[in-house]
C-alpha atoms as a PDB file:
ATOM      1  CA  UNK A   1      94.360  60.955  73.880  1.00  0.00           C
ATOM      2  CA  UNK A   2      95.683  63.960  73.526  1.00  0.00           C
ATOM      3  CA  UNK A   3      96.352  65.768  70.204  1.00  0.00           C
ATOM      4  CA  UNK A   4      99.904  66.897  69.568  1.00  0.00           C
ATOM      5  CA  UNK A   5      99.823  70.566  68.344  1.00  0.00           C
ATOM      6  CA  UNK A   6     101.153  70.908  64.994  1.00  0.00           C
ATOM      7  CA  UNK A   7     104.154  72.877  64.699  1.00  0.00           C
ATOM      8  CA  UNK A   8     102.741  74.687  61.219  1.00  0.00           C
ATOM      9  CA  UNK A   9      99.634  76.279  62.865  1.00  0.00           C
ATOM     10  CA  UNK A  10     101.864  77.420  65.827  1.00  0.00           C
ATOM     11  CA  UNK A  11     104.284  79.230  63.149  1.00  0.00           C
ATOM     12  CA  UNK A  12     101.545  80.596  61.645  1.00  0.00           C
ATOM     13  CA  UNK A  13      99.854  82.260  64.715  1.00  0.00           C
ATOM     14  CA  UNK A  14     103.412  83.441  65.479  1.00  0.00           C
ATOM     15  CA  UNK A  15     103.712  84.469  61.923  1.00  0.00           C
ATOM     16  CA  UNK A  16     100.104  86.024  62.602  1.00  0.00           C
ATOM     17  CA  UNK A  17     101.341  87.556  65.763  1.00  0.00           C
ATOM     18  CA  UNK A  18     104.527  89.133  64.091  1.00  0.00           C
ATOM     19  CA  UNK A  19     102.686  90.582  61.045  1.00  0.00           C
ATOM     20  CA  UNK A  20     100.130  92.392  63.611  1.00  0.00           C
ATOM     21  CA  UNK A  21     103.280  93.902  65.556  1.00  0.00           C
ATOM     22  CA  UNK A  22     104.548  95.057  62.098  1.00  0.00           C
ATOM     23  CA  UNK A  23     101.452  96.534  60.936  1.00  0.00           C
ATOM     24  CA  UNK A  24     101.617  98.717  64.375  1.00  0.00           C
ATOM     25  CA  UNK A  25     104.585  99.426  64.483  1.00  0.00           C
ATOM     26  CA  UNK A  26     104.292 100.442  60.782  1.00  0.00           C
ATOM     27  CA  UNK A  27     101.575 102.908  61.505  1.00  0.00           C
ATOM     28  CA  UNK A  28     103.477 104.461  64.785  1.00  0.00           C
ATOM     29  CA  UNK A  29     105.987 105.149  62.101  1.00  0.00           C
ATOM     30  CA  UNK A  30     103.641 106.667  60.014  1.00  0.00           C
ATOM     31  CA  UNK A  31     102.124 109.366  62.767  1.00  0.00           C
ATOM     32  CA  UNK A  32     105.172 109.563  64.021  1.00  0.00           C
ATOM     33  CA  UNK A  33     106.378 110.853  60.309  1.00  0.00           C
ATOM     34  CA  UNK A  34     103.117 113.021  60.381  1.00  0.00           C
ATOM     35  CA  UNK A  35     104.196 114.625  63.962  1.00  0.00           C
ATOM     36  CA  UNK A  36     107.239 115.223  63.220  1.00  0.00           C
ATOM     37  CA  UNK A  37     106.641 116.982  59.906  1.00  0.00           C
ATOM     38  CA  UNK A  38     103.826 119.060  62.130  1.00  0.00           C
ATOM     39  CA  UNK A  39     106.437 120.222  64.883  1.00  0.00           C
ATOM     40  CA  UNK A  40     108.462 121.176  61.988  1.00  0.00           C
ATOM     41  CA  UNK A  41     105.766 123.024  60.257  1.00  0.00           C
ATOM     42  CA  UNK A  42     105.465 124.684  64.332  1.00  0.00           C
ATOM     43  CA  UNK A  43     109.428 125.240  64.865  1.00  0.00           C
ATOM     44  CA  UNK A  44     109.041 127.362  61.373  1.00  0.00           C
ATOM     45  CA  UNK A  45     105.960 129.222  63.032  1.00  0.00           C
ATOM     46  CA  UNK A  46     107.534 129.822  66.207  1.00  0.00           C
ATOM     47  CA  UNK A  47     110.286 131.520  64.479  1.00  0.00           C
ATOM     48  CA  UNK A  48     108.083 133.407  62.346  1.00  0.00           C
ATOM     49  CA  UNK A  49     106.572 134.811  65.600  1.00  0.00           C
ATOM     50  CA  UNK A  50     109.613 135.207  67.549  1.00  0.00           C
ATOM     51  CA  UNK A  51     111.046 137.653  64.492  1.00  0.00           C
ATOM     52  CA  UNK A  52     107.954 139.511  64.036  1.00  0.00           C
ATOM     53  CA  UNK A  53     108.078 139.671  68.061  1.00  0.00           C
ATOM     54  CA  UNK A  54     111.425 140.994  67.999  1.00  0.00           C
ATOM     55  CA  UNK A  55     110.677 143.676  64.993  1.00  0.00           C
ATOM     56  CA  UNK A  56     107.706 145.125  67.442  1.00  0.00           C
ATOM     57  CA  UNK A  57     109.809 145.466  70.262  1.00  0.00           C
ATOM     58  CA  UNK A  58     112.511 147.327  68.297  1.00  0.00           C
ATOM     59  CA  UNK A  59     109.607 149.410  66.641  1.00  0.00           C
ATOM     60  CA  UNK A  60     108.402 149.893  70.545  1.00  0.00           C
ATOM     61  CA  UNK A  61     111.700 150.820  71.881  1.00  0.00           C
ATOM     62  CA  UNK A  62     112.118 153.351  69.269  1.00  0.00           C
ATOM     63  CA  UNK A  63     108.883 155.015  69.949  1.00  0.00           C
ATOM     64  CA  UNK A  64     109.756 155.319  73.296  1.00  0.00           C
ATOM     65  CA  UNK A  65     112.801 156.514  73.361  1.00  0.00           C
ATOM     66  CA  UNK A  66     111.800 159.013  70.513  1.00  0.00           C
ATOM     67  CA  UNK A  67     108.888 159.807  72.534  1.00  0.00           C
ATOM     68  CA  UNK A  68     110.817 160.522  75.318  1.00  0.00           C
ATOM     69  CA  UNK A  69     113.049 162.936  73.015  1.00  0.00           C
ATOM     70  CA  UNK A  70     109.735 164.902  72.050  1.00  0.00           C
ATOM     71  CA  UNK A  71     108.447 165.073  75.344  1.00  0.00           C
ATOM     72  CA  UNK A  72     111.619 166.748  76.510  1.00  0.00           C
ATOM     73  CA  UNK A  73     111.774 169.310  73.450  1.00  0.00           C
ATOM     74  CA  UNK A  74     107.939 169.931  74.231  1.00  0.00           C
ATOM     75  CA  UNK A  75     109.238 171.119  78.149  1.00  0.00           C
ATOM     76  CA  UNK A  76     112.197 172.869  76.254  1.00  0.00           C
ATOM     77  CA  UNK A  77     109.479 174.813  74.105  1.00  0.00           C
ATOM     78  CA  UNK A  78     107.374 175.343  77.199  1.00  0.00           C
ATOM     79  CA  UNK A  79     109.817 176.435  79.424  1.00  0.00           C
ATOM     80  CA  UNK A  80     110.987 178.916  76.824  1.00  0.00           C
ATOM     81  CA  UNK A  81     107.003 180.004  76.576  1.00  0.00           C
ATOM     82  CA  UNK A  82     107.060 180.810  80.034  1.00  0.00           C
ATOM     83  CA  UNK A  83     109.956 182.780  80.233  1.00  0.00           C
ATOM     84  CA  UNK A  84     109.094 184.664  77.725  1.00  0.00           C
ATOM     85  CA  UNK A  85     105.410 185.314  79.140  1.00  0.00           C
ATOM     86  CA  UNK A  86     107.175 186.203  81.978  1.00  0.00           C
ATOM     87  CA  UNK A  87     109.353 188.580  80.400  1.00  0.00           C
ATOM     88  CA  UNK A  88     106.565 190.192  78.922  1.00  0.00           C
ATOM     89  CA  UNK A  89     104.450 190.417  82.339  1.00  0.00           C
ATOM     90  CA  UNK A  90     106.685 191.971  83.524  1.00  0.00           C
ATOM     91  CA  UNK A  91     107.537 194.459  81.371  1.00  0.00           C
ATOM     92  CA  UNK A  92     103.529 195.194  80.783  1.00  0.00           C
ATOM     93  CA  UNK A  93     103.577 195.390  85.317  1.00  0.00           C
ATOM     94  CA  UNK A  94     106.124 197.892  84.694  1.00  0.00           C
ATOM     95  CA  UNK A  95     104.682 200.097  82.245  1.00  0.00           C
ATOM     96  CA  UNK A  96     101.494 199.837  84.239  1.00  0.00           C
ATOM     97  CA  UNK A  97     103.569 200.623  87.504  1.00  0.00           C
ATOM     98  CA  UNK A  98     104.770 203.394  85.855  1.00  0.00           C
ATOM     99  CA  UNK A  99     101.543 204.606  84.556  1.00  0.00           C
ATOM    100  CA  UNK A 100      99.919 204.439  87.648  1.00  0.00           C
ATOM    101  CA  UNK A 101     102.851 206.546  89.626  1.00  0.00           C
ATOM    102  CA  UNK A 102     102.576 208.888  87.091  1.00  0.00           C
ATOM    103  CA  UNK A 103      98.860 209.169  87.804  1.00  0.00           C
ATOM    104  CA  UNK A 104      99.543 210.018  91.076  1.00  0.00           C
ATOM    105  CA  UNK A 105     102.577 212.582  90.932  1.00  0.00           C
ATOM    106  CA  UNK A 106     100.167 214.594  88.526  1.00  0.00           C
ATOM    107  CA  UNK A 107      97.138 214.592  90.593  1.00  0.00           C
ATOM    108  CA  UNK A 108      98.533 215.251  94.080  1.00  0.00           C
END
């Protein structure tokens, strides 16, 4: 004959069953706890690194546009070096003009 199953050891295994489930789902919740407190821990990074990112592209854009500023008072200065050297070689081609013509009135 055949042996009825008794109802207790099915309610255990089900309790057995159930406390398994628990214990899993009680350690998802744990890591999940422990991930979340790690993406926290990586939003607060990120927006460490997106201020500091934002500080050296301020610095960078005011080095640039500064160095854009010098470059054009270094032409200014240039420009005004080589007018001036003009001026100058030209009045030393005149005095040497001059020189020379008057070389050549007194000898012919």
């Amino acid at each position: 004959m055949s042996e009825v199953p008794k109802q207790g050891s099915q309610l255990d295994r089900i309790e057995g069953l159930l406390a398994q489930v628990l214990d899993r789902l009680t350690r998802m919740e744990e890591r999940q706890n422990a991930q979340s407190a790690q993406i926290d821990s990586h939003a607060i990074q990120l927006s460490e690194y997106s201020q500091r990112i934002r500080e050296l592209e301020v610095q960078l854009a005011v080095a640039a546009a500064s160095g854009k500023a010098q470059t054009r008072a270094l032409n200014g200065r240039w420009a005004a070096v080589g007018a001036a050297s003009l001026v100058i070689l030209g009045a030393i081609g005149a005095f040497v003009g001059n020189a020379v013509i008057k070389l050549l009135h007194i000898g012919s």
